[in-house]
N, C-alpha and C. Protein backbone atom coordinates (compact mmCIF):
# COMPACT_ATOMS: atom_id res chain seq x y z
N UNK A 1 -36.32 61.58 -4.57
CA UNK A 1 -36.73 60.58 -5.52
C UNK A 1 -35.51 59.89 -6.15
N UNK A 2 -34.19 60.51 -6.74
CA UNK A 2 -33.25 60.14 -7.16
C UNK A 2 -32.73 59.27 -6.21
N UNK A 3 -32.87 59.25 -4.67
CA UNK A 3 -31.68 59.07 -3.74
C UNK A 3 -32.67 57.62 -3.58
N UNK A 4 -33.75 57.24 -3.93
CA UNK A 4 -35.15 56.28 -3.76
C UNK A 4 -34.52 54.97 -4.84
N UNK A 5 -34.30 55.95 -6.13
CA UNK A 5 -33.96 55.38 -7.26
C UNK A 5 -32.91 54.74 -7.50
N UNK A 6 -31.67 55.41 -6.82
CA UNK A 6 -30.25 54.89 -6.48
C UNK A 6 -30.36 53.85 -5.24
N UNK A 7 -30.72 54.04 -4.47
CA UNK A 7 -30.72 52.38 -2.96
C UNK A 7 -31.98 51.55 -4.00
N UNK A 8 -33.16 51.73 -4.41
CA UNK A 8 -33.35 50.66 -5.19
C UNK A 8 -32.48 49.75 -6.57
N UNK A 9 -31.79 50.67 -6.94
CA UNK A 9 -30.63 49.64 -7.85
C UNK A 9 -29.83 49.44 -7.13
N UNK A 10 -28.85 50.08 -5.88
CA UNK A 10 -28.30 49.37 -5.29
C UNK A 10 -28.82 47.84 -4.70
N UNK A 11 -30.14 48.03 -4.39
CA UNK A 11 -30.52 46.59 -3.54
C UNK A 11 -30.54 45.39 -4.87
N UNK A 12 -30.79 45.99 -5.89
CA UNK A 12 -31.11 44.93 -7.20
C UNK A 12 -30.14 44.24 -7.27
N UNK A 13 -28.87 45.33 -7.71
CA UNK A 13 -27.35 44.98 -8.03
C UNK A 13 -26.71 43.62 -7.17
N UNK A 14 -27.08 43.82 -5.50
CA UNK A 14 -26.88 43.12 -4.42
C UNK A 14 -27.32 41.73 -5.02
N UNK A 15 -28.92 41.99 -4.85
CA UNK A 15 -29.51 40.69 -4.79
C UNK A 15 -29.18 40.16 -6.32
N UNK A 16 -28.74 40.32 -7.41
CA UNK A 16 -28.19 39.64 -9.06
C UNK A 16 -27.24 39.14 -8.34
N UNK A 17 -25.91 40.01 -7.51
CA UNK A 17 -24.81 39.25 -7.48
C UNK A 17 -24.85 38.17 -6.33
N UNK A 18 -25.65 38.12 -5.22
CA UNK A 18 -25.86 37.12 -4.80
C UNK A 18 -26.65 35.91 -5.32
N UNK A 19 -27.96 35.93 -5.87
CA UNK A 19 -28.27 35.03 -6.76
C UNK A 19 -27.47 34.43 -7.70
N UNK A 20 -26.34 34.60 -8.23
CA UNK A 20 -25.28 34.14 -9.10
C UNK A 20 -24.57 33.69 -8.38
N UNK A 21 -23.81 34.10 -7.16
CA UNK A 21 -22.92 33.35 -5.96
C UNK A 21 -23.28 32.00 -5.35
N UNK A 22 -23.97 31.08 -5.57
CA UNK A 22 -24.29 30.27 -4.48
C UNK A 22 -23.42 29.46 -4.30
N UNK A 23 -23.68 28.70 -2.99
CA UNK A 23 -22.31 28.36 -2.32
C UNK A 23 -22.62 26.95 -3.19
N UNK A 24 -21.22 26.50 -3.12
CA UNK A 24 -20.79 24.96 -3.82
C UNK A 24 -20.95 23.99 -3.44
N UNK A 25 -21.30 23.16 -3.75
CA UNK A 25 -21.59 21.64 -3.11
C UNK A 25 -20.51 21.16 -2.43
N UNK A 26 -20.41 21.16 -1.28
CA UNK A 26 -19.50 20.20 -1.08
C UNK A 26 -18.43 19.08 -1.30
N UNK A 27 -17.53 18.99 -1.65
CA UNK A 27 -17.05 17.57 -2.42
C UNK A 27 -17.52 16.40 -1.34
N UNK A 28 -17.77 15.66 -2.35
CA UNK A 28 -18.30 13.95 -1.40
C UNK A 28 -16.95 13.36 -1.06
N UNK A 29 -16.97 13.16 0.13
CA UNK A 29 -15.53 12.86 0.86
C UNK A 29 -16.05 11.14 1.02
N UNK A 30 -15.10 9.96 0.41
CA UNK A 30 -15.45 9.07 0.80
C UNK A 30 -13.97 8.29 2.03
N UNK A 31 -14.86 7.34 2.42
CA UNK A 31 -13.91 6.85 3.66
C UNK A 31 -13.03 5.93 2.97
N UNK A 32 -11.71 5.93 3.42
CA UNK A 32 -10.49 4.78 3.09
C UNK A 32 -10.97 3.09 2.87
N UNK A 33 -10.79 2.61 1.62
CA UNK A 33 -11.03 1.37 1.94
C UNK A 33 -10.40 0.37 2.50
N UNK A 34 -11.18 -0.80 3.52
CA UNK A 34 -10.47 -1.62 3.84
C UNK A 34 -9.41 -2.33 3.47
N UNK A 35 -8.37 -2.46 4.01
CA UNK A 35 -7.08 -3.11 3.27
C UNK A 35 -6.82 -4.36 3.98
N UNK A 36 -7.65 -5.07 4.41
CA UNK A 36 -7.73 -6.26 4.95
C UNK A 36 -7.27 -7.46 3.94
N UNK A 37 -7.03 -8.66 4.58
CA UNK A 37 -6.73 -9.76 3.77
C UNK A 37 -8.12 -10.24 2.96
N UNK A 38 -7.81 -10.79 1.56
CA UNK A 38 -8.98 -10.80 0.93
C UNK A 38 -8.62 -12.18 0.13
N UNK A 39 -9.92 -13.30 0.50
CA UNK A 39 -9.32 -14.65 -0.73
C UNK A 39 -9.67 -14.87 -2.12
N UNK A 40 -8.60 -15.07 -2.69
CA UNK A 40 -8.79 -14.79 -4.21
C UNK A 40 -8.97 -13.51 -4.69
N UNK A 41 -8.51 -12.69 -4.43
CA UNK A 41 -8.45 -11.30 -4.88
C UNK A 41 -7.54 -11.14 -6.22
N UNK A 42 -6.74 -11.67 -6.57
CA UNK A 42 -6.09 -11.63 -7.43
C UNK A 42 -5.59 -12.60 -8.19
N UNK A 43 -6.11 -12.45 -9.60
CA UNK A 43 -5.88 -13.84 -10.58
C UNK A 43 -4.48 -13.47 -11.58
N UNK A 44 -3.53 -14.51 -11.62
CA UNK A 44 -2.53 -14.44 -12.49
C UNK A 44 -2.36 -15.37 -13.37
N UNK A 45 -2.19 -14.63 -15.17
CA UNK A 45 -2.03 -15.78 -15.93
C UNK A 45 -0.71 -15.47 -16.47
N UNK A 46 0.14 -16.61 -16.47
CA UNK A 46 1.50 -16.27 -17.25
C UNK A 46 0.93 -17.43 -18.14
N UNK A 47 1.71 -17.23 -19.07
CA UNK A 47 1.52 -17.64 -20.69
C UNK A 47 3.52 -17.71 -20.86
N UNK A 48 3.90 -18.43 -21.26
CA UNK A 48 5.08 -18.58 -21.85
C UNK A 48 5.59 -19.05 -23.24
N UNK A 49 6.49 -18.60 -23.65
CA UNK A 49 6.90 -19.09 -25.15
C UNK A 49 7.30 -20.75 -25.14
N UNK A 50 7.27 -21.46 -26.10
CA UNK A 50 7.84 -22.94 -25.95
C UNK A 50 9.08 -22.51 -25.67
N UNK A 51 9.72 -21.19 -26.34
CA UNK A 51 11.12 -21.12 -26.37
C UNK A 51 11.44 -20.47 -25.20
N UNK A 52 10.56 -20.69 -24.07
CA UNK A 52 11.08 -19.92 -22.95
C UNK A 52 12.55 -20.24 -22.38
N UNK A 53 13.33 -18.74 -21.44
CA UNK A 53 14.18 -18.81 -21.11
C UNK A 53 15.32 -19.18 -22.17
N UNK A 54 15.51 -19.12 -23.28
CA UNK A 54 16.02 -19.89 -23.88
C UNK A 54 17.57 -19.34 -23.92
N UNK A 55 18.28 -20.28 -23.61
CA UNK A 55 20.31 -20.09 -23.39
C UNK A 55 20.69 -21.77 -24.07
N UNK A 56 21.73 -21.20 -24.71
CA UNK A 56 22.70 -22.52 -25.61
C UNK A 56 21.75 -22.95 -26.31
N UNK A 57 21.11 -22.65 -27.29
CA UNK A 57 20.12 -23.36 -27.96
C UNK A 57 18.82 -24.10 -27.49
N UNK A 58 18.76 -23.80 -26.08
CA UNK A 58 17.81 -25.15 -25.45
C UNK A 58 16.47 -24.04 -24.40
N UNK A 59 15.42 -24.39 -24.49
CA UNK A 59 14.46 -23.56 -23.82
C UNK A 59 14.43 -24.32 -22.10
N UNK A 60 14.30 -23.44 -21.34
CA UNK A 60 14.44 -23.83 -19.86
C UNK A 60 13.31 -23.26 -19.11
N UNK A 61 13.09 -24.21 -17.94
CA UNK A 61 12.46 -23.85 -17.17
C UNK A 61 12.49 -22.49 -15.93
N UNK A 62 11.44 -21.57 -16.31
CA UNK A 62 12.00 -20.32 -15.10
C UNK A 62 11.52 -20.22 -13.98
N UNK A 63 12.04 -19.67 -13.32
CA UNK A 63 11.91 -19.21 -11.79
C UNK A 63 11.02 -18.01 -11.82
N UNK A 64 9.61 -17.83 -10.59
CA UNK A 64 9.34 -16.52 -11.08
C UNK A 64 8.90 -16.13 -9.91
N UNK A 65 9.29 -15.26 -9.05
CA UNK A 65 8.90 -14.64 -7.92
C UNK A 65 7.64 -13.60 -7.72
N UNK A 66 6.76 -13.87 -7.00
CA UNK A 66 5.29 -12.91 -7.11
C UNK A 66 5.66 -12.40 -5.76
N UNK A 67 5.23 -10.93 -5.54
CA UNK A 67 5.55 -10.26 -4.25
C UNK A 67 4.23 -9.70 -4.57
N UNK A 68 3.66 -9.11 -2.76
CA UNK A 68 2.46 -8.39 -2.24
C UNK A 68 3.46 -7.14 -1.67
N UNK A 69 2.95 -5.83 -1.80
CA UNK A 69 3.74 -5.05 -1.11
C UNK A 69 2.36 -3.55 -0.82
N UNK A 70 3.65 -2.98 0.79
CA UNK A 70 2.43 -1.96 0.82
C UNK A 70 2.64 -0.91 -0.14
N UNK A 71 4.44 -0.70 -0.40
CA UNK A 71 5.27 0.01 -1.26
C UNK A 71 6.32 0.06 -1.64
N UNK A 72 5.77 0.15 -2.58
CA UNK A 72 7.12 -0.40 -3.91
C UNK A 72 8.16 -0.02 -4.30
N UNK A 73 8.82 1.21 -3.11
CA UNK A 73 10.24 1.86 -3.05
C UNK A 73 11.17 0.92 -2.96
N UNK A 74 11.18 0.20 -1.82
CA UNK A 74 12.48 -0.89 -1.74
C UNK A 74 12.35 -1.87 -3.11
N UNK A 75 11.29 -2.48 -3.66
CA UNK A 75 11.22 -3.42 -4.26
C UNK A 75 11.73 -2.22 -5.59
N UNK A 76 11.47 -1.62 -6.35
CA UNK A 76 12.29 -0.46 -7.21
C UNK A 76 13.67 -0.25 -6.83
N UNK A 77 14.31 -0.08 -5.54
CA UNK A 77 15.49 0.27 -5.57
C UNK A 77 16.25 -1.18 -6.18
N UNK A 78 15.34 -2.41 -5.34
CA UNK A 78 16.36 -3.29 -5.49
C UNK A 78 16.50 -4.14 -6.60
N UNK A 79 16.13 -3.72 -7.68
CA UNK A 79 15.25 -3.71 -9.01
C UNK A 79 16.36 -3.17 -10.30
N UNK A 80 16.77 -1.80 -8.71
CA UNK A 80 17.97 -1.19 -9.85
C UNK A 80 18.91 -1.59 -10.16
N UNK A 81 19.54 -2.76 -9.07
CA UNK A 81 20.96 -3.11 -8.71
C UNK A 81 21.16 -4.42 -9.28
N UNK A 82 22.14 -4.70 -9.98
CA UNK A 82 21.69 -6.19 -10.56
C UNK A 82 21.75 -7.55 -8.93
N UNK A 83 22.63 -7.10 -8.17
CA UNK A 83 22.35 -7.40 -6.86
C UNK A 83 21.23 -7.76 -6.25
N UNK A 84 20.66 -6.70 -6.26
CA UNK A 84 19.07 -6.42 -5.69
C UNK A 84 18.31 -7.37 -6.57
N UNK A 85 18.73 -7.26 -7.93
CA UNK A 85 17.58 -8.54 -8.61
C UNK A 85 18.04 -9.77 -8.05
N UNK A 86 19.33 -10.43 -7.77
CA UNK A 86 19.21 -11.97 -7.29
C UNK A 86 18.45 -11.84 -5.80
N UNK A 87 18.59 -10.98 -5.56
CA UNK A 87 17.92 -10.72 -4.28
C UNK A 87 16.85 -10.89 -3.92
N UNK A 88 15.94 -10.19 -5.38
CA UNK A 88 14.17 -10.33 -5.19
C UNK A 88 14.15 -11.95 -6.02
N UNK A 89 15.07 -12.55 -6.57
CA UNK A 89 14.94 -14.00 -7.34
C UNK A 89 14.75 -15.10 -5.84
N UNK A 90 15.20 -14.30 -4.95
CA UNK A 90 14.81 -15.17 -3.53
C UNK A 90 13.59 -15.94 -3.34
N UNK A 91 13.28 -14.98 -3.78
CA UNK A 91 11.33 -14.98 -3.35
C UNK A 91 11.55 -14.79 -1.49
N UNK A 92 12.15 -14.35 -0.92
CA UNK A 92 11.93 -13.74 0.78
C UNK A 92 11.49 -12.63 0.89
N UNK A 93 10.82 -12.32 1.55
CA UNK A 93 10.58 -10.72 1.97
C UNK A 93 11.81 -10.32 2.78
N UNK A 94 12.36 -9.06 1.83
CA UNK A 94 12.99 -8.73 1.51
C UNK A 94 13.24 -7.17 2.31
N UNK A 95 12.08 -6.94 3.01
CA UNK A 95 12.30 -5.51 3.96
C UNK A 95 10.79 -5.88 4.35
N UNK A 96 10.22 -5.05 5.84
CA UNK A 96 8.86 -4.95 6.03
C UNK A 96 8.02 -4.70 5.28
N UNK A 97 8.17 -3.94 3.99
CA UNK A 97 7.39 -3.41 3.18
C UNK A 97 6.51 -4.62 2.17
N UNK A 98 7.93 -5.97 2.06
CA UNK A 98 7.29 -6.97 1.32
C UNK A 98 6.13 -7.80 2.25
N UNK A 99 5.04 -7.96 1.71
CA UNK A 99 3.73 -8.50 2.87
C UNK A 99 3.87 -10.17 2.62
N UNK A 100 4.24 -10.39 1.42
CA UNK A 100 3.77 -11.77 0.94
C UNK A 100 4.67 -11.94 -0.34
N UNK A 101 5.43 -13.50 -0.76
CA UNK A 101 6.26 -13.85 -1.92
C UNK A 101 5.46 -15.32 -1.93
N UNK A 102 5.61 -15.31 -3.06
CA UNK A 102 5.51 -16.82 -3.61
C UNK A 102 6.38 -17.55 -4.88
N UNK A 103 6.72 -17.99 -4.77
CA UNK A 103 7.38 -18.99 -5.98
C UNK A 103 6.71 -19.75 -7.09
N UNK A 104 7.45 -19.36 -8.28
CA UNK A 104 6.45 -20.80 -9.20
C UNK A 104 7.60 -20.74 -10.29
N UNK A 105 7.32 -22.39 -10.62
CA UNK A 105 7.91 -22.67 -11.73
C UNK A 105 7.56 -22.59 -12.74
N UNK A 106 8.05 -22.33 -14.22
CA UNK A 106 6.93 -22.30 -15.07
C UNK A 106 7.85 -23.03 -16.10
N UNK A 107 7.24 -23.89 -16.97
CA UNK A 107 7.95 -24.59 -18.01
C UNK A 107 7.78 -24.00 -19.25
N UNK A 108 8.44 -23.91 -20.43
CA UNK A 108 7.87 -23.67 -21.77
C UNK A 108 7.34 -24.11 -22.05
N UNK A 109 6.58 -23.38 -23.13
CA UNK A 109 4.76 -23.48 -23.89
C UNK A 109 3.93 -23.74 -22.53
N UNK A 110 4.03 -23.69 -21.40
CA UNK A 110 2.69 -23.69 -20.22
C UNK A 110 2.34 -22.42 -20.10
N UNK A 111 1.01 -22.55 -20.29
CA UNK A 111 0.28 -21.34 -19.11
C UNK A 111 -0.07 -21.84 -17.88
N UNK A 112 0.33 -20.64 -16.99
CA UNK A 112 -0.31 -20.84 -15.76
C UNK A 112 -1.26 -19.97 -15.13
N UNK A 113 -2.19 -20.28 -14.32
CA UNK A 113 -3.57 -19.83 -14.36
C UNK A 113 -3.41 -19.84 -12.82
N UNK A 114 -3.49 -18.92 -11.51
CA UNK A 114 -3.51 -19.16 -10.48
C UNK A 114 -4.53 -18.08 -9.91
N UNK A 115 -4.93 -18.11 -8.66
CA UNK A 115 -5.70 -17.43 -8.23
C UNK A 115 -4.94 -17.35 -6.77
N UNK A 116 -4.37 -16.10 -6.24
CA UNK A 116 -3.61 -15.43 -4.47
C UNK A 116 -4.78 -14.64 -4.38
N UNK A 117 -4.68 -15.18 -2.79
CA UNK A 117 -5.13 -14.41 -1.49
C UNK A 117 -4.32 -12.84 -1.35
N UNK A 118 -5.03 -11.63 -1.05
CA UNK A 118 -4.30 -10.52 -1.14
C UNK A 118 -4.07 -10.63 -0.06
N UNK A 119 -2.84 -10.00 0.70
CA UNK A 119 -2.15 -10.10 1.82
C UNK A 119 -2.67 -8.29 2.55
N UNK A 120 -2.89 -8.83 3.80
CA UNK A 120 -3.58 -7.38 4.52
C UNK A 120 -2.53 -6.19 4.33
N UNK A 121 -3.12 -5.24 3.81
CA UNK A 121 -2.66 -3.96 3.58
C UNK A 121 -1.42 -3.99 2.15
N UNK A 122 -1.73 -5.21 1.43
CA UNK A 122 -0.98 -4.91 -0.07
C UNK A 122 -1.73 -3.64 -0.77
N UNK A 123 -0.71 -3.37 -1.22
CA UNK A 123 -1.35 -1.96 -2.38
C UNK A 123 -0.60 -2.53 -3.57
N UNK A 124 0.69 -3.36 -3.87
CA UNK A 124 1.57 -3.26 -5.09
C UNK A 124 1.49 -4.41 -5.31
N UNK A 125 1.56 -4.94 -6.52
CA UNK A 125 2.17 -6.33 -6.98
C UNK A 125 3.10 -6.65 -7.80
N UNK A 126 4.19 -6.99 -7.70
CA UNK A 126 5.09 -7.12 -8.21
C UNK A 126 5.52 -8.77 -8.85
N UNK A 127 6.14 -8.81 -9.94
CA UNK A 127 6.66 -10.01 -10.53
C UNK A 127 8.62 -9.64 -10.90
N UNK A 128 9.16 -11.12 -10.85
CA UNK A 128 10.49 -10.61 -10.95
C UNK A 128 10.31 -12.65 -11.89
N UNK A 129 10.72 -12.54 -12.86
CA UNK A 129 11.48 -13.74 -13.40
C UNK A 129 12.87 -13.95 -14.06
N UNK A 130 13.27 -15.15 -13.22
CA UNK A 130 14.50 -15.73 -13.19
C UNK A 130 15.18 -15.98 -14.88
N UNK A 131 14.92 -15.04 -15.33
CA UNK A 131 16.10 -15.10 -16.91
C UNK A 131 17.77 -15.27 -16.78
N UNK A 132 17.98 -15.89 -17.81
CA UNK A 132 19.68 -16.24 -17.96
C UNK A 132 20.15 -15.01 -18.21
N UNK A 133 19.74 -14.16 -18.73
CA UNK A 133 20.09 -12.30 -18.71
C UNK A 133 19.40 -11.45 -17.84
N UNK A 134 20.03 -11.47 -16.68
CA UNK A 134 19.40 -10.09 -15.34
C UNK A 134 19.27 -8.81 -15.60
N UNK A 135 18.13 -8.18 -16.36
CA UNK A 135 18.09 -7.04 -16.55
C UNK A 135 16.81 -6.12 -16.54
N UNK A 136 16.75 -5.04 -15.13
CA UNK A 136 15.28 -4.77 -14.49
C UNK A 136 14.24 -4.55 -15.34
N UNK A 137 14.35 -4.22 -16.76
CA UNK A 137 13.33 -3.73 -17.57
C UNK A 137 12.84 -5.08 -18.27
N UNK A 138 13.62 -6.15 -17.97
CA UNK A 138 13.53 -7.62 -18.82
C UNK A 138 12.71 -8.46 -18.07
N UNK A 139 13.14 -8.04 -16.45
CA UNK A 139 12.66 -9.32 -16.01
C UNK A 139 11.94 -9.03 -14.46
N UNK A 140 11.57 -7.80 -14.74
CA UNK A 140 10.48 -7.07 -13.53
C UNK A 140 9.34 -6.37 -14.05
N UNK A 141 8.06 -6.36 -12.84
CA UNK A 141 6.68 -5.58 -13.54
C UNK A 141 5.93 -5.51 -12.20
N UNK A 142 5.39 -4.13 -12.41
CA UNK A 142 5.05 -4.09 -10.81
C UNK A 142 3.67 -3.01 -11.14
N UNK A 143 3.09 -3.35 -10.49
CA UNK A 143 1.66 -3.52 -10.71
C UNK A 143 0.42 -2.84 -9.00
N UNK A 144 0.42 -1.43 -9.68
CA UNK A 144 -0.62 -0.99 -8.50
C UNK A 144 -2.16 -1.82 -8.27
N UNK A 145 -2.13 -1.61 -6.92
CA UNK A 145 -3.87 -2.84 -6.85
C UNK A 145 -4.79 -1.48 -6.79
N UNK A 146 -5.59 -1.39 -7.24
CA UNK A 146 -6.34 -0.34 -7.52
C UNK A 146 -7.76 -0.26 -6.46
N UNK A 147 -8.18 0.53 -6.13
CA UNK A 147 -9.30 1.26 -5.44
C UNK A 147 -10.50 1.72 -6.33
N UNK A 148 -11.38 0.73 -6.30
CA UNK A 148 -12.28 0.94 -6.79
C UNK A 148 -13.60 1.50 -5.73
N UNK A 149 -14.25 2.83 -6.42
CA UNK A 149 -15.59 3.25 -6.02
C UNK A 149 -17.21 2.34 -6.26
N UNK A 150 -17.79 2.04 -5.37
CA UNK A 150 -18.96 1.41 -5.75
C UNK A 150 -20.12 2.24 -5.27
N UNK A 151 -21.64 2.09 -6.00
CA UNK A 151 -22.71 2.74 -5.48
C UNK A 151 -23.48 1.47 -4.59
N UNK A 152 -24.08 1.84 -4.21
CA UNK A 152 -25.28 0.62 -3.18
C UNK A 152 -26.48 1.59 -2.95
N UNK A 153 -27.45 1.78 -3.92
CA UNK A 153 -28.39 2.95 -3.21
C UNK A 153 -29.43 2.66 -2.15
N UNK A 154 -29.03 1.10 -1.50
CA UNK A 154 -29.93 0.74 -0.37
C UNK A 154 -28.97 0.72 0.90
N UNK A 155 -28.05 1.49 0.53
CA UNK A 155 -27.01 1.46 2.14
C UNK A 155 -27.07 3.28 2.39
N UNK A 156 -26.17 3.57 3.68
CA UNK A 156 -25.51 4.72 3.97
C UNK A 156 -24.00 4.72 4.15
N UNK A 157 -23.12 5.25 3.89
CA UNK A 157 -23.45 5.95 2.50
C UNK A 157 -23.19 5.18 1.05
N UNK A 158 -24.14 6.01 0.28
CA UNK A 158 -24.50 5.11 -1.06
C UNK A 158 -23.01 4.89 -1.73
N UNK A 159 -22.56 5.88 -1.51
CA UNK A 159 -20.92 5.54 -2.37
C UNK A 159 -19.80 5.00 -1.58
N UNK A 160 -18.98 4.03 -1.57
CA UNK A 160 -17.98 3.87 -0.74
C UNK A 160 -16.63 2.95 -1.41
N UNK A 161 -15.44 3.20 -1.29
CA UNK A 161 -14.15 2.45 -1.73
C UNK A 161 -14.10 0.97 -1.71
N UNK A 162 -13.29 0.50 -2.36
CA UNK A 162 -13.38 -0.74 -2.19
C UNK A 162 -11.72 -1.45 -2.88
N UNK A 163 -10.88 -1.90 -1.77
CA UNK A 163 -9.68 -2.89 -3.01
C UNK A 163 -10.48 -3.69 -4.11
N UNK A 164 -10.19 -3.27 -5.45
CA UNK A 164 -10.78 -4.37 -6.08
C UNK A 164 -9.91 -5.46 -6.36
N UNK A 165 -10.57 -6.22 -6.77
CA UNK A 165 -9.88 -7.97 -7.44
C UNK A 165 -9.19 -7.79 -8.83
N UNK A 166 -8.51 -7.57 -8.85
CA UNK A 166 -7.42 -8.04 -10.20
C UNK A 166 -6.73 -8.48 -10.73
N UNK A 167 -6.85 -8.85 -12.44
CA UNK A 167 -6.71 -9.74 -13.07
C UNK A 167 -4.95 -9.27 -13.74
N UNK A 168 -4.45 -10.21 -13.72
CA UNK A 168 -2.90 -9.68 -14.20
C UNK A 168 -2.61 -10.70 -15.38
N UNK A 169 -2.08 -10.35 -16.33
CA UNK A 169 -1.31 -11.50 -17.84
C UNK A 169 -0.20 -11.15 -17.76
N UNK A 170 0.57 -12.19 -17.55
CA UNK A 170 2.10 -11.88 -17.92
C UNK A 170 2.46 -12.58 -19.16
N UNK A 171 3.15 -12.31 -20.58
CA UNK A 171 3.81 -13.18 -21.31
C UNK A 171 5.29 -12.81 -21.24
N UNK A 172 5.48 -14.32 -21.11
CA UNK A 172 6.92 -14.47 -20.68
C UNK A 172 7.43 -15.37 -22.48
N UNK A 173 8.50 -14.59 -22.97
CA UNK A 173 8.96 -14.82 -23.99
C UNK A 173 10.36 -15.68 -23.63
N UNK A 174 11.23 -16.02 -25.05
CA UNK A 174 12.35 -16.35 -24.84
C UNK A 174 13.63 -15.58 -24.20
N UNK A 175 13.25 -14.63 -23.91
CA UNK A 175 14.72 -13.65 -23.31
C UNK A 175 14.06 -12.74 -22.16
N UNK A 176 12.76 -12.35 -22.48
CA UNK A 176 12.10 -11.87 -21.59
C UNK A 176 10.78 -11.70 -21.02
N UNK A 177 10.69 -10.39 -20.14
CA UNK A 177 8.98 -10.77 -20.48
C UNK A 177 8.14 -9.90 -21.19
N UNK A 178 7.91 -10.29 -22.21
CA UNK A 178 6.89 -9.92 -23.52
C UNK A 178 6.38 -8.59 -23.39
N UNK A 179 5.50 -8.64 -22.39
CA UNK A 179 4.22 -7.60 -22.46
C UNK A 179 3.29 -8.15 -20.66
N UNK A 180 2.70 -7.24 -20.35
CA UNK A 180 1.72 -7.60 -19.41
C UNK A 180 0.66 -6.57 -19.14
N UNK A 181 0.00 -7.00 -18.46
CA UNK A 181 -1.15 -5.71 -17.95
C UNK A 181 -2.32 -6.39 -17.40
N UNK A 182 -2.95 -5.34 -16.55
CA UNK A 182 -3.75 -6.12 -15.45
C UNK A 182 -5.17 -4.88 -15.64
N UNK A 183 -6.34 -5.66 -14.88
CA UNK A 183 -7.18 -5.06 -14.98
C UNK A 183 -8.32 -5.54 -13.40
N UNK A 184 -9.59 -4.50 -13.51
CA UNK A 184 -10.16 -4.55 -12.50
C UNK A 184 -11.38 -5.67 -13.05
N UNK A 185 -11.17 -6.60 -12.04
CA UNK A 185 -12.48 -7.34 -12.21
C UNK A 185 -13.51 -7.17 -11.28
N UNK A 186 -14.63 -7.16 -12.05
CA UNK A 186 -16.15 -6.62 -11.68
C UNK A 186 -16.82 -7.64 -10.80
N UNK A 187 -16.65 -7.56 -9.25
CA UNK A 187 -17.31 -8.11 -8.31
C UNK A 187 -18.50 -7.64 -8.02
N UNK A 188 -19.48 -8.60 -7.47
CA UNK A 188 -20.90 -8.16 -6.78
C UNK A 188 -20.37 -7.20 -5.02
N UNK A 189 -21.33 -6.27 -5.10
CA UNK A 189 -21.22 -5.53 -3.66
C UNK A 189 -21.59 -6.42 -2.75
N UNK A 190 -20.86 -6.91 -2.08
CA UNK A 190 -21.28 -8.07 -0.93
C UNK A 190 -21.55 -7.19 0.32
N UNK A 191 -22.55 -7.91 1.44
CA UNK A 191 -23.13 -6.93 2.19
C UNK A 191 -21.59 -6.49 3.20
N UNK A 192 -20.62 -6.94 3.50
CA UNK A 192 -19.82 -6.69 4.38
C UNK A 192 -18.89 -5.56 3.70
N UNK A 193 -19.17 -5.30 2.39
CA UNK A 193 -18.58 -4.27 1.88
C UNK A 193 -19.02 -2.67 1.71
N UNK A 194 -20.46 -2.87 2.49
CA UNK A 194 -21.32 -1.53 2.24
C UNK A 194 -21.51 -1.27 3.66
N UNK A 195 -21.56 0.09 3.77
CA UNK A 195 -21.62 0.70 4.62
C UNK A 195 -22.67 0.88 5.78
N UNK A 196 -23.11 1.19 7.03
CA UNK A 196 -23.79 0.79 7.71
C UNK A 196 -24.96 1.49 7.85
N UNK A 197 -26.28 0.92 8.12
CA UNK A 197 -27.23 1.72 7.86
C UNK A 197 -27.11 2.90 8.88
């Protein structure tokens, strides 16, 4: 009877600690998002001081280089070197890593309001402006493009990545540049972005 009594709490004991064990959900593994070329993916507003650029008393017009990159090591090294900054003031791509440069002028007191095409397989965005004082913390800002998750609960699978579209402000002051920061703007799930039934 005892030996009845003991394998019945043994079997209890069993079955508590398995009922408490259950196995874990899986993590939801989602797939890499496309890093394809995308139009208008990214809006830039620079804003400038009237007193922009300003040397000898007089406000000037600046130079401002926009780069697409897959990674932003070379564009950092060359960032460090005051060298490397006339370098990225090129606006050339500057190693394979740079995908895409563009140029713009910007005058004091203008804002400028533009809207770039993301260049296939950018992940970074970078800005470099042409100040009368070259100095990387003054006159560079570099800017991850972010990966945004979306739901679609009429596709398979319901969750999937996505480059999103983002919005960047630069203020460009008299000596340098001010302040900036960028954010994700909220696109509709277009059907070429969801996954296949």
């Amino acid at each position: 009877m005892k030996i009845h009594i003991k394998i019945m709490l043994l079997f209890l004991a069993v079955l508590f600690i398995c009922s408490c064990s259950s196995t874990p959900e899986a993590p939801e593994v989602l797939l890499p998002p496309d890093q394809g070329y995308e139009k208008n993916a990214i809006s830039l507003l620079l804003r400038s001081d009237p007193r922009l650029n300003y040397y000898e008393n007089m406000p000037h017009s600046l130079l401002v280089c926009v780069y697409q990159m897959k990674d932003p090591n070379s564009f950092n090294q060359l960032a460090d070197e005051t060298d490397g900054l006339y370098e990225l003031l090129q606006c050339s791509l500057f190693d394979p890593s740079a995908l895409n440069s563009k140029r713009l002028t910007v005058h004091p007191g203008q804002d400028m309001d533009i809207t770039i095409d993301r260049a296939e397989g950018a992940k970074y965005f970078g800005i470099v402006a042409g100040y009368y004082s070259i100095k990387k913390d003054s006159i560079t800002r570099l800017f991850e493009i972010p990966v945004e998750v979306v739901e679609d609960e009429s596709k398979k699978p319901k969750r999937f990545q996505r480059i999103a579209h983002i919005s960047v402000e630069v203020v460009l002051g008299p000596q340098q540049i001010h302040s900036s920061h960028s954010e994700i703007i909220k696109q509709e799930v277009k059907s070429k972005d969801k996954g296949k039934d």
